[in-house]
Protein backbone atom coordinates (compact mmCIF):
# COMPACT_ATOMS: atom_id res chain seq x y z
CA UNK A 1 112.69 135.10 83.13
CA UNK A 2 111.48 132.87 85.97
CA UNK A 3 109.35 132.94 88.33
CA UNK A 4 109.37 131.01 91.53
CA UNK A 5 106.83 130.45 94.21
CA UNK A 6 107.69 129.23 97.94
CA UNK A 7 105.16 127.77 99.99
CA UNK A 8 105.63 125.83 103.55
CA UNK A 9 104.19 122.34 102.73
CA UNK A 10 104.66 119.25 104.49
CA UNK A 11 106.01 116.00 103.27
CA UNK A 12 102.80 113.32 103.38
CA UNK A 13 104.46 110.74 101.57
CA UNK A 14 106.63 108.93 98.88
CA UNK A 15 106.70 107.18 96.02
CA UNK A 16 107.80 103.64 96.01
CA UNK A 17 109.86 103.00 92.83
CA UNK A 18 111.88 105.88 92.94
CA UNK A 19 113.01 108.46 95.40
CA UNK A 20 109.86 111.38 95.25
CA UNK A 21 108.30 113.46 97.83
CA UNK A 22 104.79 113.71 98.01
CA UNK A 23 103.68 117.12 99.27
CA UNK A 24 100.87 118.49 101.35
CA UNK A 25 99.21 121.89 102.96
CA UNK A 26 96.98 122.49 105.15
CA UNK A 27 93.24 124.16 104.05
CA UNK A 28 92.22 124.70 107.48
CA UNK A 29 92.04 121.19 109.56
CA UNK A 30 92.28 119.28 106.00
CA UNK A 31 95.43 118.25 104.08
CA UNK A 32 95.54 119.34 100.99
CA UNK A 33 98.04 117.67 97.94
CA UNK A 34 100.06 120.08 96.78
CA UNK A 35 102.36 118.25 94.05
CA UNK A 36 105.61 116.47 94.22
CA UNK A 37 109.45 116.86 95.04
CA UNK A 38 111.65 115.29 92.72
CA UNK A 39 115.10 116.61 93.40
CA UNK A 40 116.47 116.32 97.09
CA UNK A 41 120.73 116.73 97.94
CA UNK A 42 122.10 113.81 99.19
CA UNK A 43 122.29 114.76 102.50
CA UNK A 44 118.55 115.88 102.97
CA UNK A 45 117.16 112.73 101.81
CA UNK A 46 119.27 110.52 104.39
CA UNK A 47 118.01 112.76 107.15
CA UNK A 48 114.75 112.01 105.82
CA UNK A 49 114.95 108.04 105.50
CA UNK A 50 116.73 108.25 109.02
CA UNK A 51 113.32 109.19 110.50
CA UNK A 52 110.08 108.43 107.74
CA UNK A 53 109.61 105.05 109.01
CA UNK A 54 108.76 106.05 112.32
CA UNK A 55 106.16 108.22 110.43
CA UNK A 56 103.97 106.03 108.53
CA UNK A 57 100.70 105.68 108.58
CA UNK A 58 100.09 103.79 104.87
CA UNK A 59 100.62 102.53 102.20
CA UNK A 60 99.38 101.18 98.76
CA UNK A 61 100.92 100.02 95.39
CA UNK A 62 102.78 102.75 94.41
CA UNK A 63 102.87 104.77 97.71
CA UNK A 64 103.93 105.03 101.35
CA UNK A 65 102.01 107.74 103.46
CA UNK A 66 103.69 109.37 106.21
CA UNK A 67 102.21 111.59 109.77
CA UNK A 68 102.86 115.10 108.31
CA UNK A 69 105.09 115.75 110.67
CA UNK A 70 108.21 117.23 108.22
């Protein structure tokens, strides 16, 4: 049997090397991680790139951060 959980989250950033989601919620006024999304359809992730980069706020090594704004 599984079990699945849905949760409204909001996408806070990605992952430079490969195509994954980093995910967030919000614990009052504080962002909270939440885990990652690994498997997007095709079309989904080009509405996504179509409108991250006019999102970010950050980035490091490994990640870019995004305005949690999806």
């Amino acid at each position: 049997m599984i079990n699945y959980k849905y949760a409204g989250v909001f996408i806070t950033g990605l992952r430079k090397d490969d195509f994954v989601l980093l995910l967030s919620t919000y614990d009052g006024d504080n962002l909270k991680p939440s885990g990652v999304m690994e498997f997007i359809n095709q079309k989904e992730m080009m509405k996504f790139y179509a409108r991250y980069q006019d999102l970010i706020i950050g980035e490091d090594k490994k990640f870019v951060f995004i305005k949690p704004e999806i």
